[in-house]
C-alpha atoms as a PDB file:
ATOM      1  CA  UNK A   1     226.834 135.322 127.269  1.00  0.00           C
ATOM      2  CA  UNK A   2     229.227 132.392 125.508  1.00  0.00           C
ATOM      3  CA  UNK A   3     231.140 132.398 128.393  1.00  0.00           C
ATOM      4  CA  UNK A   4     228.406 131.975 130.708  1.00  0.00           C
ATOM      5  CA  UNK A   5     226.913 129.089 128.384  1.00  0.00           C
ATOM      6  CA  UNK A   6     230.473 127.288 128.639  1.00  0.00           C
ATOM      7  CA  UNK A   7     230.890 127.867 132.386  1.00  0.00           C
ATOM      8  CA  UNK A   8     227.296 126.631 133.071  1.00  0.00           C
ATOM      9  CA  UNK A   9     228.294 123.323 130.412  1.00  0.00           C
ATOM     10  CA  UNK A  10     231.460 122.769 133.004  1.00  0.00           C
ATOM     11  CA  UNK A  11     229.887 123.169 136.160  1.00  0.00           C
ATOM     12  CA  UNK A  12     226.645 120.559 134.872  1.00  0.00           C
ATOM     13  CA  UNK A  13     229.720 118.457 133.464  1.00  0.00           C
ATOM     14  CA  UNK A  14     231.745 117.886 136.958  1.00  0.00           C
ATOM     15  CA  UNK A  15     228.016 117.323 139.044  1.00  0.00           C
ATOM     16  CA  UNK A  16     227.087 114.553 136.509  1.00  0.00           C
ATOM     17  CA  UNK A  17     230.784 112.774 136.737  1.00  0.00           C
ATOM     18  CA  UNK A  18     230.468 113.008 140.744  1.00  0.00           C
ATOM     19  CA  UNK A  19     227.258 111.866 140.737  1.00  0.00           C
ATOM     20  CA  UNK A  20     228.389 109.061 138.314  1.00  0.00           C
ATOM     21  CA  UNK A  21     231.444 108.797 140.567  1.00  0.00           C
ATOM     22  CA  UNK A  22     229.922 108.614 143.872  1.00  0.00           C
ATOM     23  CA  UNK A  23     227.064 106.156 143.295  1.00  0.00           C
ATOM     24  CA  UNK A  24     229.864 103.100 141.614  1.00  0.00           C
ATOM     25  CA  UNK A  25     231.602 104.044 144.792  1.00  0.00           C
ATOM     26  CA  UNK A  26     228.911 103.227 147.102  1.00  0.00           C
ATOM     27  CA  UNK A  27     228.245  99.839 145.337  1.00  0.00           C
ATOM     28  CA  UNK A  28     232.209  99.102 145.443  1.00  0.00           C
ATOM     29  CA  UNK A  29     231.699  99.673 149.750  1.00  0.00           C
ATOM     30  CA  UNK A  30     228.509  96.982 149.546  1.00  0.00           C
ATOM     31  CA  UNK A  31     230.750  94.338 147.592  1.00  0.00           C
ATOM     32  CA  UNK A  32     233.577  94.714 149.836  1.00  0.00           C
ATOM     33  CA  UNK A  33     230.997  93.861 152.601  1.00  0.00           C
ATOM     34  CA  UNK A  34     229.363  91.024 150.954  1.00  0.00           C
ATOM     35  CA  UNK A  35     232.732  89.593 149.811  1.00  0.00           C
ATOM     36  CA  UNK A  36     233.987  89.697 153.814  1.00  0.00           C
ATOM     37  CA  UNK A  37     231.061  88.394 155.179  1.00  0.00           C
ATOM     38  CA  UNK A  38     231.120  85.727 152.420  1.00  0.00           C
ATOM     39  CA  UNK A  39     234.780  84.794 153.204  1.00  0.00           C
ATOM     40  CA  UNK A  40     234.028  84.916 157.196  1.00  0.00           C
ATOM     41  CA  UNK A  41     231.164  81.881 156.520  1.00  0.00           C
ATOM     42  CA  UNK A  42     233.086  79.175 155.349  1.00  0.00           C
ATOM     43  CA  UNK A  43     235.777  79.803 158.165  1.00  0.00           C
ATOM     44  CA  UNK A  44     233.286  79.603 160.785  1.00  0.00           C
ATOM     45  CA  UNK A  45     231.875  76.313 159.228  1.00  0.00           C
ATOM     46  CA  UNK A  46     235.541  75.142 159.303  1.00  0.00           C
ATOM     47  CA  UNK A  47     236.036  76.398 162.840  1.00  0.00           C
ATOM     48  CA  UNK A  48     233.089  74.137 163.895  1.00  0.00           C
ATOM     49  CA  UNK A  49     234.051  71.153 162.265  1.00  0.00           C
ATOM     50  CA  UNK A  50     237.299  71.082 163.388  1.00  0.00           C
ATOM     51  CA  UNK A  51     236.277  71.533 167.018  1.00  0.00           C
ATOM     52  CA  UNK A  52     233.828  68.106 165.735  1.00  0.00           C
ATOM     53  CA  UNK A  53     236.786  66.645 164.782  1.00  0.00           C
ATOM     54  CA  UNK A  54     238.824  67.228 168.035  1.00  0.00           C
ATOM     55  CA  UNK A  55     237.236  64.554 170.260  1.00  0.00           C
ATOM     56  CA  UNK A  56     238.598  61.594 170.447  1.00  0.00           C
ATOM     57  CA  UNK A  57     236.083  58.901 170.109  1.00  0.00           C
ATOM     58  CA  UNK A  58     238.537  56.377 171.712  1.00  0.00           C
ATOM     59  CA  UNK A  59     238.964  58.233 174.434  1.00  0.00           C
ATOM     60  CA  UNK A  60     235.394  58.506 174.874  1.00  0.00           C
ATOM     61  CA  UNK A  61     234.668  54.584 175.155  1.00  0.00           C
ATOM     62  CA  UNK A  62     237.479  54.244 177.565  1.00  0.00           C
ATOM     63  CA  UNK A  63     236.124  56.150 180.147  1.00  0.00           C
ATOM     64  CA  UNK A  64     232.732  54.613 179.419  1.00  0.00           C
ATOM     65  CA  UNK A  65     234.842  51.286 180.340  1.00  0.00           C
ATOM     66  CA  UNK A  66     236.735  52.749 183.270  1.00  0.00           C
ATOM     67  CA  UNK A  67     233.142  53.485 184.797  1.00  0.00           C
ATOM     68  CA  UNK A  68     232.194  50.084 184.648  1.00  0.00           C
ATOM     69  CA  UNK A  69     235.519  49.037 185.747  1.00  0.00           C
ATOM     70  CA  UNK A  70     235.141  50.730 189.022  1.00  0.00           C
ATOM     71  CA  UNK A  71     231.904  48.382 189.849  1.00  0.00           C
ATOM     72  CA  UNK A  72     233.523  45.675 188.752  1.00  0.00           C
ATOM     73  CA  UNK A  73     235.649  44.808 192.393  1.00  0.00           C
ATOM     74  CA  UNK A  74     232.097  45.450 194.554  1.00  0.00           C
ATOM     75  CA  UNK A  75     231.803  41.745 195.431  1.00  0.00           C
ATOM     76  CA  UNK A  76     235.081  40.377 196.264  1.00  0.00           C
ATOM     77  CA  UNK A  77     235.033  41.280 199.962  1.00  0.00           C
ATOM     78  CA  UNK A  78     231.763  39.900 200.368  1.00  0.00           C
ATOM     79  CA  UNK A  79     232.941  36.803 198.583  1.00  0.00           C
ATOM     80  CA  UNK A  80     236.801  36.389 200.484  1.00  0.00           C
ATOM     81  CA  UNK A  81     234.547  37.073 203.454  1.00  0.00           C
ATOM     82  CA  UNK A  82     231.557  34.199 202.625  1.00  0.00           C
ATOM     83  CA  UNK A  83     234.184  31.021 201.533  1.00  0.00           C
ATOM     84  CA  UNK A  84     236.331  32.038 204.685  1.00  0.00           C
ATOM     85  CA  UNK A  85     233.333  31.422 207.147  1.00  0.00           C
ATOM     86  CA  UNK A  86     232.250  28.311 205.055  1.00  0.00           C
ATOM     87  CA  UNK A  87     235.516  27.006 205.921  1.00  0.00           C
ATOM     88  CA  UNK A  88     234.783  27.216 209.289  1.00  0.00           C
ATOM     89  CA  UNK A  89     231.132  26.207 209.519  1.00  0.00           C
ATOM     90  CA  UNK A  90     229.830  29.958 210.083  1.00  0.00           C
ATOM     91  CA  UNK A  91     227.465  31.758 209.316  1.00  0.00           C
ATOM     92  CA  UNK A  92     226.210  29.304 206.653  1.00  0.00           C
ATOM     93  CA  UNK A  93     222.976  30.942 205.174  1.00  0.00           C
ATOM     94  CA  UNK A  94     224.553  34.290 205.235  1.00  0.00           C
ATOM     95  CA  UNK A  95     227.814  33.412 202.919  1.00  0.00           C
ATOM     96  CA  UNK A  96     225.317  31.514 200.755  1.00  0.00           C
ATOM     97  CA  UNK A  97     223.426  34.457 200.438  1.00  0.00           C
ATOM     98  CA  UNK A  98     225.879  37.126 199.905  1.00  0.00           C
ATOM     99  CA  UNK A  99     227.359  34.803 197.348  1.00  0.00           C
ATOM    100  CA  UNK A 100     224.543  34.453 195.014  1.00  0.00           C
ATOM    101  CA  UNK A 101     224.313  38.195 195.441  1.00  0.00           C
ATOM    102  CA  UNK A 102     227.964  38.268 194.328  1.00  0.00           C
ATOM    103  CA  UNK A 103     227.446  35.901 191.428  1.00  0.00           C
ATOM    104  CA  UNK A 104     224.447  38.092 190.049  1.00  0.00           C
ATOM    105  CA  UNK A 105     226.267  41.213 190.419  1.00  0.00           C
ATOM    106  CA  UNK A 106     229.095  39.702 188.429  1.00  0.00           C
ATOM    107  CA  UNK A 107     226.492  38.502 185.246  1.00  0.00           C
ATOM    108  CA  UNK A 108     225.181  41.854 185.771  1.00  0.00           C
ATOM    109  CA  UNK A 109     229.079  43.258 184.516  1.00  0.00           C
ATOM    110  CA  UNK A 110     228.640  40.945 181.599  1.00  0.00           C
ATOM    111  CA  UNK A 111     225.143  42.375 180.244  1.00  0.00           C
ATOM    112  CA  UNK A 112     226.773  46.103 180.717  1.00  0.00           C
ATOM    113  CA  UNK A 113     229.989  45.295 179.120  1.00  0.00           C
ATOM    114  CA  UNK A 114     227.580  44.187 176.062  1.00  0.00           C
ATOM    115  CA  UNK A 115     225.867  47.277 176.069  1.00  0.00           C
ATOM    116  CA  UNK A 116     228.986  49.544 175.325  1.00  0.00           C
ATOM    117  CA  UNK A 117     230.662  50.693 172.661  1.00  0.00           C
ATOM    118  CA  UNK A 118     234.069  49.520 171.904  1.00  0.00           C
ATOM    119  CA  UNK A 119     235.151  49.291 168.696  1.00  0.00           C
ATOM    120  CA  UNK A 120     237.383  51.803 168.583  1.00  0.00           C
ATOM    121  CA  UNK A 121     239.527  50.958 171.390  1.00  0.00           C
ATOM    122  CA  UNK A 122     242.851  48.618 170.515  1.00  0.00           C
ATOM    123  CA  UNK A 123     242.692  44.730 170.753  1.00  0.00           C
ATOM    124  CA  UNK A 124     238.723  45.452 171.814  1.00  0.00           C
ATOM    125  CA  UNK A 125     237.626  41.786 171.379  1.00  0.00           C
ATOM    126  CA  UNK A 126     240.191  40.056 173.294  1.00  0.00           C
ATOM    127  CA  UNK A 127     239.474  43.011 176.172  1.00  0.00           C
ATOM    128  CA  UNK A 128     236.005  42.284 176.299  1.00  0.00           C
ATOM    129  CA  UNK A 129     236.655  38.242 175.552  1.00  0.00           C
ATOM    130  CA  UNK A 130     238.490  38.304 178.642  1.00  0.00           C
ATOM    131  CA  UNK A 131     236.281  40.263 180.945  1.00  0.00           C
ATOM    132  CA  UNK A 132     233.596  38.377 180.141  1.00  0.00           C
ATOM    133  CA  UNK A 133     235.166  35.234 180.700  1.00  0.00           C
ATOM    134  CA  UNK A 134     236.361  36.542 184.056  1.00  0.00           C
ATOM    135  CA  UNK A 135     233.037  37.517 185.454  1.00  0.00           C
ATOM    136  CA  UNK A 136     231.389  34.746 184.219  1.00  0.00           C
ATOM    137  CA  UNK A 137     233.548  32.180 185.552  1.00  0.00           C
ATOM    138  CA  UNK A 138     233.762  34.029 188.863  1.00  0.00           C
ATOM    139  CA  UNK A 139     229.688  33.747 188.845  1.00  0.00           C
ATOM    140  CA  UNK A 140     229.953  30.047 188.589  1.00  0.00           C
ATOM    141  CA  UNK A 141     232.637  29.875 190.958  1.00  0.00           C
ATOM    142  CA  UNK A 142     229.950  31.833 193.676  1.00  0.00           C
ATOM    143  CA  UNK A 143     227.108  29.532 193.117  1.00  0.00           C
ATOM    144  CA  UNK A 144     229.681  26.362 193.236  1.00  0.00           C
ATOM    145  CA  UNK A 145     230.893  28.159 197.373  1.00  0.00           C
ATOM    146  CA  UNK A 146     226.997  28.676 197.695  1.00  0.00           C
ATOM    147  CA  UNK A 147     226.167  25.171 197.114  1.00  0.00           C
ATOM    148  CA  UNK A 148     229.003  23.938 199.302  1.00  0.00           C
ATOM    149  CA  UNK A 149     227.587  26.079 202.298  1.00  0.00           C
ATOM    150  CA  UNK A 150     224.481  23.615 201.923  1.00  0.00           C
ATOM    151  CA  UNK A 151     226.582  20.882 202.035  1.00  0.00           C
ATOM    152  CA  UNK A 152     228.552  22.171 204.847  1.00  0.00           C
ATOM    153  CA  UNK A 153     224.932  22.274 206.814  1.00  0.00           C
ATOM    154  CA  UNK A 154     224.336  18.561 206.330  1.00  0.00           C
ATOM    155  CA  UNK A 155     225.361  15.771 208.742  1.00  0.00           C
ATOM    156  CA  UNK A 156     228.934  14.899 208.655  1.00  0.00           C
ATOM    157  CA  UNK A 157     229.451  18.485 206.414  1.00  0.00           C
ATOM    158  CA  UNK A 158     231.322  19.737 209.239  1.00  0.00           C
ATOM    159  CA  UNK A 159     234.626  18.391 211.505  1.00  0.00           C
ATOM    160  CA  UNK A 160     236.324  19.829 213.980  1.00  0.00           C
ATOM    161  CA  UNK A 161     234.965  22.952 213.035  1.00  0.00           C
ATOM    162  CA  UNK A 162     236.366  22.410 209.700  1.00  0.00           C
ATOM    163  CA  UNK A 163     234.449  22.419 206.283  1.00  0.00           C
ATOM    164  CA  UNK A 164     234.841  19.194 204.139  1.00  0.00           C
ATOM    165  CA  UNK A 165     235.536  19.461 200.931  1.00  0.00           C
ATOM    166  CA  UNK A 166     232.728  18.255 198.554  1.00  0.00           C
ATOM    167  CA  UNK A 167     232.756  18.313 194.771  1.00  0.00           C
ATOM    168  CA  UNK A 168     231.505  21.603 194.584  1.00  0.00           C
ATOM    169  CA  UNK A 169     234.627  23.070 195.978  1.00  0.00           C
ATOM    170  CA  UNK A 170     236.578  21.612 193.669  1.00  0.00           C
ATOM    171  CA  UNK A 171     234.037  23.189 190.569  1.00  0.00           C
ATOM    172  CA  UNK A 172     234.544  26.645 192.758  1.00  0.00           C
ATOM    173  CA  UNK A 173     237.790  26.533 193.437  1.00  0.00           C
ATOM    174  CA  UNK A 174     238.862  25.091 189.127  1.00  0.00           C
ATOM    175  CA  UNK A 175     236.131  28.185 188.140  1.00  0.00           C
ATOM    176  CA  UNK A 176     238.120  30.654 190.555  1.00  0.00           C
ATOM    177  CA  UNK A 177     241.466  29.702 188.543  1.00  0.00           C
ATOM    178  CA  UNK A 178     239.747  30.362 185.158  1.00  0.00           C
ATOM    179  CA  UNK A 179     238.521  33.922 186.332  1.00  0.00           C
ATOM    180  CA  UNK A 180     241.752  35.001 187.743  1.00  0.00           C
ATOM    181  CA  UNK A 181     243.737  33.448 184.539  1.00  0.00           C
ATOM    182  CA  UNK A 182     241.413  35.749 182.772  1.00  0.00           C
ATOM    183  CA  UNK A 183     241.224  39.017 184.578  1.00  0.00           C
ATOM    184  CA  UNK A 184     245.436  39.153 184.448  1.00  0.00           C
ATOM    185  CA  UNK A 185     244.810  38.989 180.684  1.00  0.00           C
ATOM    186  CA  UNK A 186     242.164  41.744 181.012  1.00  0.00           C
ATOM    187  CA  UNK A 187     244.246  44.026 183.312  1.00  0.00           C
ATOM    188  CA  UNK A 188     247.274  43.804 180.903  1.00  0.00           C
ATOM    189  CA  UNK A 189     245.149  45.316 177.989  1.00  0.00           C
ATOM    190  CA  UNK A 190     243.350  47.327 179.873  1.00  0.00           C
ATOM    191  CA  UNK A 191     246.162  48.850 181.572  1.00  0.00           C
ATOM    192  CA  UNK A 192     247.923  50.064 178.245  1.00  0.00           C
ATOM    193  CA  UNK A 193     244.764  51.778 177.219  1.00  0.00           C
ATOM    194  CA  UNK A 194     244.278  53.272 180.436  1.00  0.00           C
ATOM    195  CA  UNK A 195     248.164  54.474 180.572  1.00  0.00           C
ATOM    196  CA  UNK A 196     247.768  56.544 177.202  1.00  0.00           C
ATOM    197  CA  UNK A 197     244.357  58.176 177.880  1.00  0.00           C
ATOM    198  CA  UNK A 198     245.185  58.938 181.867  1.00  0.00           C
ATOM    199  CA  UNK A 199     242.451  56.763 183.257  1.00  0.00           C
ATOM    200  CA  UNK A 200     242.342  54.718 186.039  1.00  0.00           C
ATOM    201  CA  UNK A 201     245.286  51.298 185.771  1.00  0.00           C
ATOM    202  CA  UNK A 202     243.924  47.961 187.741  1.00  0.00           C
ATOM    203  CA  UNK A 203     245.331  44.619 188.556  1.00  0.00           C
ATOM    204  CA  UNK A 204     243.855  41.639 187.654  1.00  0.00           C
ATOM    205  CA  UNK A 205     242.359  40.897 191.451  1.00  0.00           C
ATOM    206  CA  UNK A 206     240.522  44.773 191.014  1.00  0.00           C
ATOM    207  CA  UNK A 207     238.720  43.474 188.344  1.00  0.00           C
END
C-alpha cells in the first residue's frame, strides 16, 4: 500500500510539472508572434517612406515645364508667315489678325509659367526671368507687325508692292531682338536641366 501511495505521489507529480510546462510554453509561442509581427511594423512603415522619399521633386517640376515648353513654339509660323505677307502688301487683315492671336497666346505662356512650381529646379529665377521676358517682348513685337499692317493699308503704305517701313516696324523689329536675346538665355538653362532629367532639349527659336 506505501508503494502504491508513492507511485500515485510520482505519477500526480510529472502531470502537474507538464501541465506547468506546457501552458509557459504556449505563452513563449504567442510572444514570439507578437514580437515578429511587432518587428515586421516598423519595416513596413520604413518601406513606405522610403518609396515617399524616392521621387524626385525636381524632376517632377521639369516635366511640368517641358509641357509648357512644347506650347510655347505654336505661334511662330503663323507669325514668320503674317510679317512676310505685310512685306508684300498681302493679305493685310489676316496677318493682323493671326498676329494678335499670336501675341495673346504668347501672354497666355507668361500667366502659366506663373502658375508652376519651380523652386526646386537650378538657377529657377533667371529660367523663368528669361522666359518671361521672351514671351512678353515677342507679344509686343506682334501687336507692333499688327499695327504696321494698318499702316501698310493706308495711302502711300504700300510701293511697288513693297511695305514701307513705319515706326512701328522699327518697335517690332527692336522687341523681336529683345525676345530672341532672351530665349538663347532661356534655352541654355533649360537645356542643362533637360540633359540630366532626359526631357525634351530646345533652341532658343523653339521657344
Amino acid at each position: 500500500m506505501i508503494g502504491a501511495v508513492v507511485v500515485g505521489c510520482a505519477v500526480l507529480g510529472l502531470g502537474a510539472s507538464a501541465l506547468m510546462f506546457g501552458g509557459s510554453g504556449g505563452d513563449d509561442g504567442q510572444g514570439a508572434s507578437a514580437s515578429v509581427a511587432a518587428a515586421a511594423s516598423p519595416a513596413t512603415g520604413a518601406a513606405g517612406e522610403a518609396g515617399e522619399a524616392g521621387e524626385d521633386p525636381v524632376r517632377a517640376q521639369a516635366a511640368e515645364l517641358d509641357k509648357l515648353l512644347a506650347d510655347s513654339n505654336d505661334s511662330r509660323a503663323a507669325v514668320i508667315r503674317s510679317v512676310e505677307s505685310i512685306k508684300i502688301c498681302e493679305n493685310l487683315d489676316q496677318a493682323a489678325a493671326d498676329l494678335r492671336g499670336a501675341a495673346e497666346q504668347r501672354r497666355g505662356l507668361v500667366t502659366r509659367l506663373q502658375e508652376l512650381s519651380v523652386d526646386e529646379l537650378p538657377d529657377h529665377q533667371a529660367l523663368t526671368a528669361s522666359l518671361k521676358k521672351a514671351w512678353e517682348a515677342s507679344a509686343s513685337a506682334d501687336d507692333h507687325y499688327a499695327a504696321w499692317a494698318g499702316q501698310v493699308k493706308e495711302k502711300k503704305g504700300c510701293k511697288g508692292g513693297e511695305a514701307r517701313s513705319t515706326g512701328q516696324t522699327a518697335q517690332a523689329n527692336a522687341q523681336s531682338g529683345v525676345a530672341t536675346k532672351a530665349k538663347r538665355e532661356a534655352a541654355a538653362l533649360w537645356n542643362r536641366i533637360a540633359a540630366k532629367h532626359e526631357l525634351t532639349e530646345r533652341s532658343a527659336e523653339q521657344l
